[in-house]
Protein backbone atom coordinates (compact mmCIF):
# COMPACT_ATOMS: atom_id res chain seq x y z
CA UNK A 1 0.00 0.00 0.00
CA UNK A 2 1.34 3.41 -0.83
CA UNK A 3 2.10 6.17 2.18
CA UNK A 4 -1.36 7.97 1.68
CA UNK A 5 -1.55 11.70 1.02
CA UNK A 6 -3.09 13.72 3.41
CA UNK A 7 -3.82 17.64 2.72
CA UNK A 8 -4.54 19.49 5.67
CA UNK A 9 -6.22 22.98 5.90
CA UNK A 10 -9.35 24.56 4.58
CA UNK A 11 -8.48 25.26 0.78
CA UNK A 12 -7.74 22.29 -1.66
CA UNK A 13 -4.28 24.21 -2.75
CA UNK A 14 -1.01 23.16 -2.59
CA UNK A 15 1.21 26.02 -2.81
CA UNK A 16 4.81 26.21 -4.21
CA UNK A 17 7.13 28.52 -1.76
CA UNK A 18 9.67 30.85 -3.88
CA UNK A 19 12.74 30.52 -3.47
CA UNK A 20 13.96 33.54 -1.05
CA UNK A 21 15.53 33.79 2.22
CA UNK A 22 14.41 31.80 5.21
CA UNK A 23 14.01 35.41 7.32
CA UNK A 24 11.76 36.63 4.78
CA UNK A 25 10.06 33.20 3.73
CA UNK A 26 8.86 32.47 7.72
CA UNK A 27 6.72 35.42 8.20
CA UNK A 28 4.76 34.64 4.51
CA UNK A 29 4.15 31.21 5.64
CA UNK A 30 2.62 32.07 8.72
CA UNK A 31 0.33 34.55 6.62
CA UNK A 32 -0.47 30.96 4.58
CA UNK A 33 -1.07 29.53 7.61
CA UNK A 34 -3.46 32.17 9.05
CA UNK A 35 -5.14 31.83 5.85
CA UNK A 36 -5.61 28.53 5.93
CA UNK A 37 -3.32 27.51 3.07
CA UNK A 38 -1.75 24.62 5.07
CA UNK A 39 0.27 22.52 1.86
CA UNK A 40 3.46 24.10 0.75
CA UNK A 41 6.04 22.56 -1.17
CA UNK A 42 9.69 23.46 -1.42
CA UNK A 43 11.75 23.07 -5.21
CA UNK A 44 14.65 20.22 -4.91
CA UNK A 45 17.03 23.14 -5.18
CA UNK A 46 15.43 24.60 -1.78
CA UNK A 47 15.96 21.89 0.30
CA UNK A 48 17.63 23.59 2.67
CA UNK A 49 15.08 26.08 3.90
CA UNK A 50 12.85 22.82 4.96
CA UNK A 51 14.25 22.46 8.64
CA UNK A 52 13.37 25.97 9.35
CA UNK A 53 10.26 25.55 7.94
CA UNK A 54 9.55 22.34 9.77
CA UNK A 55 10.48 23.91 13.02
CA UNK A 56 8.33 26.50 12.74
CA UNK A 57 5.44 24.84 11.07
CA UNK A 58 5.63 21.30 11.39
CA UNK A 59 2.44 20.62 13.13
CA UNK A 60 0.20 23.03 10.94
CA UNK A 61 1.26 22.05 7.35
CA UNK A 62 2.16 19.62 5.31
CA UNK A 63 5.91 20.52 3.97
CA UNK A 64 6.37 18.72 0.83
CA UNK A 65 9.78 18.82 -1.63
CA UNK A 66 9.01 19.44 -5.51
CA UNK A 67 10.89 18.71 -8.21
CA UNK A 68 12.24 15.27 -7.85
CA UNK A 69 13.87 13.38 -10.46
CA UNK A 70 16.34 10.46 -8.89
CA UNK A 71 16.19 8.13 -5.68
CA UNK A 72 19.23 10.08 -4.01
CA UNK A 73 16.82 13.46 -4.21
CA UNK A 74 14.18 11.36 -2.16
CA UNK A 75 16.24 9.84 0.06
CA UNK A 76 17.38 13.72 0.56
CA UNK A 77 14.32 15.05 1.19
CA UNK A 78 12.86 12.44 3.74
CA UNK A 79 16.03 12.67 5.61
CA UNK A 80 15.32 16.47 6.06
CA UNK A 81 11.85 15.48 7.21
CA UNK A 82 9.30 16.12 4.06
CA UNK A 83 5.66 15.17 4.38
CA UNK A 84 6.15 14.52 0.61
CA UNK A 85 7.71 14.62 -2.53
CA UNK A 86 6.64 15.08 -5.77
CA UNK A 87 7.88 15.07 -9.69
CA UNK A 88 6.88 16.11 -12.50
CA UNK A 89 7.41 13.08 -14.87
CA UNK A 90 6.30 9.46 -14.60
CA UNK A 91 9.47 7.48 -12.50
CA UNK A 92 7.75 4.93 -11.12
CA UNK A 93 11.21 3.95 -9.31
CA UNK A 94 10.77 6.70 -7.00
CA UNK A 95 7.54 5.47 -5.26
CA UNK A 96 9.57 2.25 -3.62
CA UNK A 97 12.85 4.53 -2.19
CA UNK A 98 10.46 5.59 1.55
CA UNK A 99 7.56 3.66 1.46
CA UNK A 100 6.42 5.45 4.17
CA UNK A 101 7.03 8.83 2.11
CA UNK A 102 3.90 9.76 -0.18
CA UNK A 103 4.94 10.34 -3.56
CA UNK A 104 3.20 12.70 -6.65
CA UNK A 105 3.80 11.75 -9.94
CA UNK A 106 3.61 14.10 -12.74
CA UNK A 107 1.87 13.40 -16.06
CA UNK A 108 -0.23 14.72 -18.71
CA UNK A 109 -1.94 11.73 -20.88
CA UNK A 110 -5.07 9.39 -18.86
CA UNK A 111 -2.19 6.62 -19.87
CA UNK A 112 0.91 8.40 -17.97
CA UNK A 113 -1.70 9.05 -14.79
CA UNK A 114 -2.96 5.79 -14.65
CA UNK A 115 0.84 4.57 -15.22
CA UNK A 116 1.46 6.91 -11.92
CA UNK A 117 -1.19 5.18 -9.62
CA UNK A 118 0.02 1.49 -10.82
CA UNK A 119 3.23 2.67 -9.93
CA UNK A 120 2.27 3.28 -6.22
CA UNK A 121 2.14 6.56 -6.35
CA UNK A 122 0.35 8.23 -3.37
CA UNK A 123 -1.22 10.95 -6.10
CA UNK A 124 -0.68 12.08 -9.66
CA UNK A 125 -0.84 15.61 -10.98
CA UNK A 126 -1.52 16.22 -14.04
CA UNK A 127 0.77 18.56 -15.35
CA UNK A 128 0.04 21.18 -17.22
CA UNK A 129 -3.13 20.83 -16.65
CA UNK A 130 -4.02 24.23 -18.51
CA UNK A 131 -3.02 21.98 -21.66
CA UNK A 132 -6.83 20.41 -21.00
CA UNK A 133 -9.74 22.70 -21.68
CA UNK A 134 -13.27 21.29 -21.68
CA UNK A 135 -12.21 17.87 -21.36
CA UNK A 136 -10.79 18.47 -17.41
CA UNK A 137 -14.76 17.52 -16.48
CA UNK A 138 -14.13 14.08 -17.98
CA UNK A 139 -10.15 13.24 -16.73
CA UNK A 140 -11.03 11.91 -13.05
CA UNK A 141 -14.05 10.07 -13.64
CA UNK A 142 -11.92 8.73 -16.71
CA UNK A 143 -8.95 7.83 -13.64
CA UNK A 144 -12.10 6.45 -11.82
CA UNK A 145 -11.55 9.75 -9.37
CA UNK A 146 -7.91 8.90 -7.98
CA UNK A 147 -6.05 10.97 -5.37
CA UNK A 148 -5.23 14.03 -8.45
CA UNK A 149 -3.96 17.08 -8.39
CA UNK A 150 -4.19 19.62 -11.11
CA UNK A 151 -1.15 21.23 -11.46
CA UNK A 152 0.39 24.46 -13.50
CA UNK A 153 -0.71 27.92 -14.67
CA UNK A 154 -4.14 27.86 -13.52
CA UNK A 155 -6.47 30.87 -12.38
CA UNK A 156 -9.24 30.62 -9.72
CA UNK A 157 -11.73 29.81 -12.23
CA UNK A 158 -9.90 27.04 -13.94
CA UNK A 159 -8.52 25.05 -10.45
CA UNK A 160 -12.23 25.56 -9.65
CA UNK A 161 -13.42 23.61 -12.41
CA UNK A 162 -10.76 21.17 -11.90
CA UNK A 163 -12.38 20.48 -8.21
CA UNK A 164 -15.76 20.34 -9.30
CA UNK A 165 -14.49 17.59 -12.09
CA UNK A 166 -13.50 15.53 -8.99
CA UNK A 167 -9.71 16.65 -8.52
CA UNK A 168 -8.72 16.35 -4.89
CA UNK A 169 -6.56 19.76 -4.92
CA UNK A 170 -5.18 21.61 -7.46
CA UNK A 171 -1.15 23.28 -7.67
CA UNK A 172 -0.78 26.76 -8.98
CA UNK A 173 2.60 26.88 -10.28
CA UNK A 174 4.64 30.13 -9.68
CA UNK A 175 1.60 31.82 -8.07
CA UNK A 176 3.77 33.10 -5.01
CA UNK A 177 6.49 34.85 -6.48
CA UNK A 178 9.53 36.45 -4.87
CA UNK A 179 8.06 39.86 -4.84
CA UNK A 180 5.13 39.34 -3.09
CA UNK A 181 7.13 37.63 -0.03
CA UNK A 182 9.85 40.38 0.23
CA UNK A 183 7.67 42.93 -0.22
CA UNK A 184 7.52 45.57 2.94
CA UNK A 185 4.15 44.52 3.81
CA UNK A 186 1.93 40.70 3.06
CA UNK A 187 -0.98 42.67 2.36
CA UNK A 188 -0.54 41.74 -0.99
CA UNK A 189 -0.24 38.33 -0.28
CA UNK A 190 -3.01 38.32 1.96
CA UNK A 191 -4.92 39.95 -1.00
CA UNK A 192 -3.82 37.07 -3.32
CA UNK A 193 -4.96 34.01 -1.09
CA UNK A 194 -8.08 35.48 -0.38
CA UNK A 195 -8.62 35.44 -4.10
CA UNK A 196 -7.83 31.12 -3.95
CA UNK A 197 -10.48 30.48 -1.22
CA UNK A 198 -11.94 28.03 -3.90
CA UNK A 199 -13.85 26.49 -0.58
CA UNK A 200 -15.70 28.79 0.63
């Protein structure tokens, strides 16, 4: 059985954190956690800033490691204490490194996906998802409604549609940037998640 994936919080988002310095990266993510944006995923090249993050914030969110492309990379990242990994590409190799590590594979065909959850994989994501238009209300009853996750350039509207298709979360690619978490104030942060409360 694969590790199951668990999203915590109110909102069905997992956001990406930018890359930027852990002094100015702590006080954004408790503005995420305020919000109630409680899955956050660090890039491979990141690692680094997770043991900050997982003092801080280890018992709110879920602190995941994105990016992933080799066994050494997940061995990496559970050793630094991620409540996940995930990659963008089908390796089915990586599911078996941590069993007890959930794993997201990446894909963009029904046929890569469903390669993904024979694999083991704890979820897929399809990726990019804004490459499907009206056919994202047929891809999860297609999957027979797995643990997916919608993943890319998406805007409220479009994750929203990908949640009422049946997608267990959706992953905005790139929609924290740099600016917004060194900026003198969060306000514009703040702004921005309010705008993702697909939920409520």
């Amino acid at each position: 059985m694969p590790a199951p994936l668990r999203l915590p919080g109110r909102h069905q988002v997992v956001l990406s954190l930018p890359a930027v310095g852990i002094d100015e990266l702590l006080p954004a993510a408790e503005v995420l956690a305020q919000e109630g944006f409680l899955a956050w995923a660090v890039s491979v090249e990141e690692l680094a800033a997770l043991p900050a993050l997982l003092h801080g914030f280890g018992r709110r969110a879920l602190i995941g490691v994105s990016g992933v492309e080799s066994a050494d990379q997940v061995r990496e990242a559970a050793d630094a204490g991620a409540g996940f990994v995930s990659s963008d590409f089908v390796l089915p190799e990586l599911v078996s490194v941590r069993p007890e590590l959930p794993v997201v594979l990446g894909g963009l065909t029904p046929t890569e996906l469903r390669a993904g959850l024979g694999a083991g994989a704890a979820a897929v994501q399809v990726t990019p998802a804004g490459a499907y238009r009206g056919e994202v209300q047929a891809l999860p009853a297609m999957l027979g409604f797995p643990m997916l996750i919608a993943s890319g350039t998406l805007n409220p509207d479009r994750a929203s549609a990908w949640l009422a298709a049946g997608a267990a979360a959706v992953w905005p690619q790139q929609l924290i940037g740099a600016e917004l978490v060194s900026a003198a104030t969060l306000g514009g942060l703040r702004s921005l998640l309010r705008d993702w409360r697909l939920n409520d």
